[in-house]
PDB file of N, CA and C in Angstrom:
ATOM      1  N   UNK A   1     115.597  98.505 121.258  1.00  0.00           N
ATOM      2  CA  UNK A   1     114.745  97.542 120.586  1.00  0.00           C
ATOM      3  C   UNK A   1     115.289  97.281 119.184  1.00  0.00           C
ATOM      4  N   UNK A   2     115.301  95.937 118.802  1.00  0.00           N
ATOM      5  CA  UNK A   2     115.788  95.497 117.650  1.00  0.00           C
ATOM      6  C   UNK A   2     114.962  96.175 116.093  1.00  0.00           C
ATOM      7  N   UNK A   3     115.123  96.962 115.079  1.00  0.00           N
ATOM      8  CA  UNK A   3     114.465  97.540 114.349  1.00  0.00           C
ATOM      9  C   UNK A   3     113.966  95.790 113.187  1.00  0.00           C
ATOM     10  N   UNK A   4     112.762  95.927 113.223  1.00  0.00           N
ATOM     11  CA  UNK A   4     111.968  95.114 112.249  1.00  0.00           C
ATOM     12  C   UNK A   4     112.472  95.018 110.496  1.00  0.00           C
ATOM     13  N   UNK A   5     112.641  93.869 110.080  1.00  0.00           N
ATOM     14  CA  UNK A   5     113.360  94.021 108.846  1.00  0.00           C
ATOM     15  C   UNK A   5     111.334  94.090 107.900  1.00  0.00           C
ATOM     16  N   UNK A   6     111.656  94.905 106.332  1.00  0.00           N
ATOM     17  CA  UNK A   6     110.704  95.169 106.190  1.00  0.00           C
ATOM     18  C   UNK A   6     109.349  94.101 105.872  1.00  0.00           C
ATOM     19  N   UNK A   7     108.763  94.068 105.606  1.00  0.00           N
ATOM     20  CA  UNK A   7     107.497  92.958 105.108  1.00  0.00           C
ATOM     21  C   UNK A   7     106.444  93.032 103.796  1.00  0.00           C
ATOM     22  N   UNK A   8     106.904  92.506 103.047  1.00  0.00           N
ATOM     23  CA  UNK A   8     106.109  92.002 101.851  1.00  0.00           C
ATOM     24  C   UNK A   8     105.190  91.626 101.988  1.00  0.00           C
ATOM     25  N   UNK A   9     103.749  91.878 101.560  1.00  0.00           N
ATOM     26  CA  UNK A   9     102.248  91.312 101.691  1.00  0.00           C
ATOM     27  C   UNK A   9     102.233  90.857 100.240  1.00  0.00           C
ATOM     28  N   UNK A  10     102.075  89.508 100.008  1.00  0.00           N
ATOM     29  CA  UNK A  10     101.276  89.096  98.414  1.00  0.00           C
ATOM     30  C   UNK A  10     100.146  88.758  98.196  1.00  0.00           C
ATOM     31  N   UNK A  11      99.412  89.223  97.410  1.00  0.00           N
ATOM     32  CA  UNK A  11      98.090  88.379  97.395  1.00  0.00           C
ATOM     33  C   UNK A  11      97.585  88.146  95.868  1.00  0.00           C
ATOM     34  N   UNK A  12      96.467  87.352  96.026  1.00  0.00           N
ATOM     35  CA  UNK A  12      95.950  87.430  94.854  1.00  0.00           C
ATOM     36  C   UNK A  12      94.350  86.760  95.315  1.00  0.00           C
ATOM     37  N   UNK A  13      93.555  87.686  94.091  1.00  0.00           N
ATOM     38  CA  UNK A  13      92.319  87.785  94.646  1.00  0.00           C
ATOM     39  C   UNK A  13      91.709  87.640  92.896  1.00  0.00           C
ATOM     40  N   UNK A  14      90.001  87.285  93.707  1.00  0.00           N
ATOM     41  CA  UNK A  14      89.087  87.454  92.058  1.00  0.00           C
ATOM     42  C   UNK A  14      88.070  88.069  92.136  1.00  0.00           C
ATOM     43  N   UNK A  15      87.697  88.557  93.897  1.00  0.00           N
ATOM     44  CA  UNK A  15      86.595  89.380  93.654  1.00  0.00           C
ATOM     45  C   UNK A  15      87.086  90.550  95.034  1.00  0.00           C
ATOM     46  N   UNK A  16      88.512  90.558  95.247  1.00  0.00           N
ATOM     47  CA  UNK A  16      88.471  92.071  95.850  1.00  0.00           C
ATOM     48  C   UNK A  16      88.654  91.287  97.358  1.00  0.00           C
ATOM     49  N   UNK A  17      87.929  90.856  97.832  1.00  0.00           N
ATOM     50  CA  UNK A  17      88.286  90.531  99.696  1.00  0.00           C
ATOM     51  C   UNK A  17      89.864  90.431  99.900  1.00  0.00           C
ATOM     52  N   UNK A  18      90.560  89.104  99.484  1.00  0.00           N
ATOM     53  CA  UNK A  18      91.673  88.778  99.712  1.00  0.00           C
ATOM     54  C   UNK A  18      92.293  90.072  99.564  1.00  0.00           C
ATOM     55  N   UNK A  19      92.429  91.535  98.703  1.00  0.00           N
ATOM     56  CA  UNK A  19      93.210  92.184  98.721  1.00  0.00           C
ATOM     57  C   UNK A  19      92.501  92.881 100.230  1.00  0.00           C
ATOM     58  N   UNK A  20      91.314  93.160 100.392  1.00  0.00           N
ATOM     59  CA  UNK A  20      90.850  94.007 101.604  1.00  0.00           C
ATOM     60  C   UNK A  20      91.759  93.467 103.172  1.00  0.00           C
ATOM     61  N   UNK A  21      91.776  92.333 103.051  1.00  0.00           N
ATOM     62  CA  UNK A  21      92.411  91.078 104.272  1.00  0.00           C
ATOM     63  C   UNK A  21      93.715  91.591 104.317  1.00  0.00           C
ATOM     64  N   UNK A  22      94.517  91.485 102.366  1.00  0.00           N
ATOM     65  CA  UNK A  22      96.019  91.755 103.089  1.00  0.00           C
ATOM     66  C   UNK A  22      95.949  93.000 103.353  1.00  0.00           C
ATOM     67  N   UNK A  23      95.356  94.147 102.836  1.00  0.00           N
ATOM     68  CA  UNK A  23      95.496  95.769 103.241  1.00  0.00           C
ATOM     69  C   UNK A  23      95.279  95.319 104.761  1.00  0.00           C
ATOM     70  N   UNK A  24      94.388  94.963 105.377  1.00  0.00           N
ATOM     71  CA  UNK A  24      94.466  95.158 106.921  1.00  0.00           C
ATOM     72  C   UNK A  24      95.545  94.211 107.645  1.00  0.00           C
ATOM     73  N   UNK A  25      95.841  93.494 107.345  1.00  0.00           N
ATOM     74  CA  UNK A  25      97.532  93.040 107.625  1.00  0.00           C
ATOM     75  C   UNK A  25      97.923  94.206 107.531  1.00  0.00           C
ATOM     76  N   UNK A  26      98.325  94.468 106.562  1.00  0.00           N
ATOM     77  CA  UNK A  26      99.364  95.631 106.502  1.00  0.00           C
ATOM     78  C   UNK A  26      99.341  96.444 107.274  1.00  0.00           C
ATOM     79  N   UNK A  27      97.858  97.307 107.258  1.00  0.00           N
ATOM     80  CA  UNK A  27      97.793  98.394 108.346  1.00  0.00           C
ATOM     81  C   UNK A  27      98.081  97.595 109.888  1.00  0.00           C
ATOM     82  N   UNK A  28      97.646  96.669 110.404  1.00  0.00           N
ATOM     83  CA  UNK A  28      97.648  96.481 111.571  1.00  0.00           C
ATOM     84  C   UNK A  28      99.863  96.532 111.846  1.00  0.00           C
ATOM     85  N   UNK A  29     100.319  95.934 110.964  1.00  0.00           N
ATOM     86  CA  UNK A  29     102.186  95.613 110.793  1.00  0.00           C
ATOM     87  C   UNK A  29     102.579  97.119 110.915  1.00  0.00           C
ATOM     88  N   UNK A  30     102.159  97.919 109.843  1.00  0.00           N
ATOM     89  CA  UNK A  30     102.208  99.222 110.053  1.00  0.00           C
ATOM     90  C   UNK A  30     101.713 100.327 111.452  1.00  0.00           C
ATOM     91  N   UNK A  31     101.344  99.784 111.872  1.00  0.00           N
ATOM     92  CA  UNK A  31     100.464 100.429 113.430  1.00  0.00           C
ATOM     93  C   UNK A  31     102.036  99.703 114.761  1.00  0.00           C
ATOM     94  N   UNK A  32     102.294  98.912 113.814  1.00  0.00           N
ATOM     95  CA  UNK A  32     103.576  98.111 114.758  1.00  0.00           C
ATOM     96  C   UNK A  32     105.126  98.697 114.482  1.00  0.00           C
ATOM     97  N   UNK A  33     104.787  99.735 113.698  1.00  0.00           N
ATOM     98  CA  UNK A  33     105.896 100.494 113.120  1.00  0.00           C
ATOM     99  C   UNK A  33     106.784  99.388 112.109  1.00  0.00           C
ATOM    100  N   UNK A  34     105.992  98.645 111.636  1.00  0.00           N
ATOM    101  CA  UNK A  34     106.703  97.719 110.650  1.00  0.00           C
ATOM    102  C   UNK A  34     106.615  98.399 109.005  1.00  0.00           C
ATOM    103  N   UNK A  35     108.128  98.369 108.010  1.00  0.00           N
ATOM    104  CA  UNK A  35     107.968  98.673 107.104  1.00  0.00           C
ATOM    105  C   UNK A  35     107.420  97.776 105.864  1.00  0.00           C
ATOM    106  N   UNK A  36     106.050  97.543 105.780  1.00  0.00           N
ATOM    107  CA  UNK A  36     105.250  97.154 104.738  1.00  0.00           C
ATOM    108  C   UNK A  36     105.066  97.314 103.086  1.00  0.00           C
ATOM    109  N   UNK A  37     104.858  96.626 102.461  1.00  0.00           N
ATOM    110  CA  UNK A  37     104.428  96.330 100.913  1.00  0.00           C
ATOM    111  C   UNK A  37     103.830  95.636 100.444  1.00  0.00           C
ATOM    112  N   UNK A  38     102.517  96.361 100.241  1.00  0.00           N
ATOM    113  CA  UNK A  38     101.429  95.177  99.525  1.00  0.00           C
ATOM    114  C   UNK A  38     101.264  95.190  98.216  1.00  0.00           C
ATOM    115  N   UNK A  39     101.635  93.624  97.613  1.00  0.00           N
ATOM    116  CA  UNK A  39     101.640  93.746  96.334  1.00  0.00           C
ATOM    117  C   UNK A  39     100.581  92.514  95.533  1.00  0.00           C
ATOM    118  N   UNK A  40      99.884  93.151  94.721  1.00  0.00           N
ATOM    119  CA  UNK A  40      98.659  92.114  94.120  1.00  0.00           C
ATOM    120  C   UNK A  40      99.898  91.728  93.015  1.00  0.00           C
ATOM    121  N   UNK A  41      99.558  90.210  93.011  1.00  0.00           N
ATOM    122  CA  UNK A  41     100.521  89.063  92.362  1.00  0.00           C
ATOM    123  C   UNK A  41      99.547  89.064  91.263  1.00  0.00           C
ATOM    124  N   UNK A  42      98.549  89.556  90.356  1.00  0.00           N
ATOM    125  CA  UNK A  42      98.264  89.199  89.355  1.00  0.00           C
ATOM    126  C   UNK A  42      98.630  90.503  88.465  1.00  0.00           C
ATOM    127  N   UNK A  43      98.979  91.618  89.031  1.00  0.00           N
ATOM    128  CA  UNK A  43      99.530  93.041  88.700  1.00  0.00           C
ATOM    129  C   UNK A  43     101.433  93.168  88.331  1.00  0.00           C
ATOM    130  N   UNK A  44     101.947  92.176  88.392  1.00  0.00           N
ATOM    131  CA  UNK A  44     103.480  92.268  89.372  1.00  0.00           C
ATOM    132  C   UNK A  44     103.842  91.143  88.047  1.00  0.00           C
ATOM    133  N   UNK A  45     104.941  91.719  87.154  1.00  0.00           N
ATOM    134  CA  UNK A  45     105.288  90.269  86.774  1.00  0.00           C
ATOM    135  C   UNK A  45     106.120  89.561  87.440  1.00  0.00           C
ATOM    136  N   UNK A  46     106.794  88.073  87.254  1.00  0.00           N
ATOM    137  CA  UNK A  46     107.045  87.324  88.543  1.00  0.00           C
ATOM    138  C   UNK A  46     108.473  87.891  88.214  1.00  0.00           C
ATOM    139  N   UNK A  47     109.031  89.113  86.999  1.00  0.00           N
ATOM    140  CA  UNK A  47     111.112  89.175  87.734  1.00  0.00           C
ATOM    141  C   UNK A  47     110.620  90.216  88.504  1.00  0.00           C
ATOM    142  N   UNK A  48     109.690  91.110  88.699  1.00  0.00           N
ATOM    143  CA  UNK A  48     109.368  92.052  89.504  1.00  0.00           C
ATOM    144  C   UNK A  48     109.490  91.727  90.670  1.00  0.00           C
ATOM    145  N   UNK A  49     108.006  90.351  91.479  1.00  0.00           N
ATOM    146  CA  UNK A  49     108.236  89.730  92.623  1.00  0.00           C
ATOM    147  C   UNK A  49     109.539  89.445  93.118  1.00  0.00           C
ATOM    148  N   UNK A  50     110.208  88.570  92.062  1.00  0.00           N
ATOM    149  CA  UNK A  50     111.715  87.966  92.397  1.00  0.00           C
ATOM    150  C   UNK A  50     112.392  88.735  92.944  1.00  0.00           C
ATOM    151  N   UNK A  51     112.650  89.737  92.113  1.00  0.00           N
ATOM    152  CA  UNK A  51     113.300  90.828  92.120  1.00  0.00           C
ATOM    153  C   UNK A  51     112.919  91.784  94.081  1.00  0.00           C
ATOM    154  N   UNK A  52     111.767  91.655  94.052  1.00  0.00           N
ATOM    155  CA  UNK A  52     111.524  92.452  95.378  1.00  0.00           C
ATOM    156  C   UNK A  52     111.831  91.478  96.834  1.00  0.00           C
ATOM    157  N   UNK A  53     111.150  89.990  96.338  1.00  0.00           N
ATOM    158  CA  UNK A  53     112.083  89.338  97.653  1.00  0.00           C
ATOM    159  C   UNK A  53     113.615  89.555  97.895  1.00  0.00           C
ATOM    160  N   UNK A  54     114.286  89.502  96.856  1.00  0.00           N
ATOM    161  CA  UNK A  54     115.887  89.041  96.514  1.00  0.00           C
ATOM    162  C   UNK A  54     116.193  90.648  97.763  1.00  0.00           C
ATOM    163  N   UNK A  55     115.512  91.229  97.757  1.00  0.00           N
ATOM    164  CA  UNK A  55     116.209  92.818  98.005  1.00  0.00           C
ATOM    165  C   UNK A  55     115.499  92.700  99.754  1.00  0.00           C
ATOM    166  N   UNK A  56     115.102  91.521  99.709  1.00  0.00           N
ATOM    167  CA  UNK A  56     114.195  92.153 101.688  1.00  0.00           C
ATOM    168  C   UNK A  56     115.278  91.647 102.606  1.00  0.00           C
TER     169      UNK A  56
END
């Protein structure tokens, strides 16, 4: 079986759900043996983001 390249979750939220939504993405990708990263985009400055796509 072909191994899964890893997966970036972004979100951004103002009262908390949207991050609850991507955490369960994640877990469900993760249950798929997929290597996951969830990252809140209002926490992250954007050479950080850049920086983490440039590397997937």
């Amino acid at each position: 079986m072909k191994a899964m390249k890893p997966i970036v979750v972004i979100y951004a939220t103002r009262a908390g759900h949207t991050h609850r939504i991507a955490a369960h993405v994640a877990d469900r990708l993760r249950a798929a043996d997929a290597a996951v990263q969830v990252i809140d985009a209002a926490h992250s400055p954007n050479e950080f983001l850049y920086g983490q796509l440039l590397r997937l």
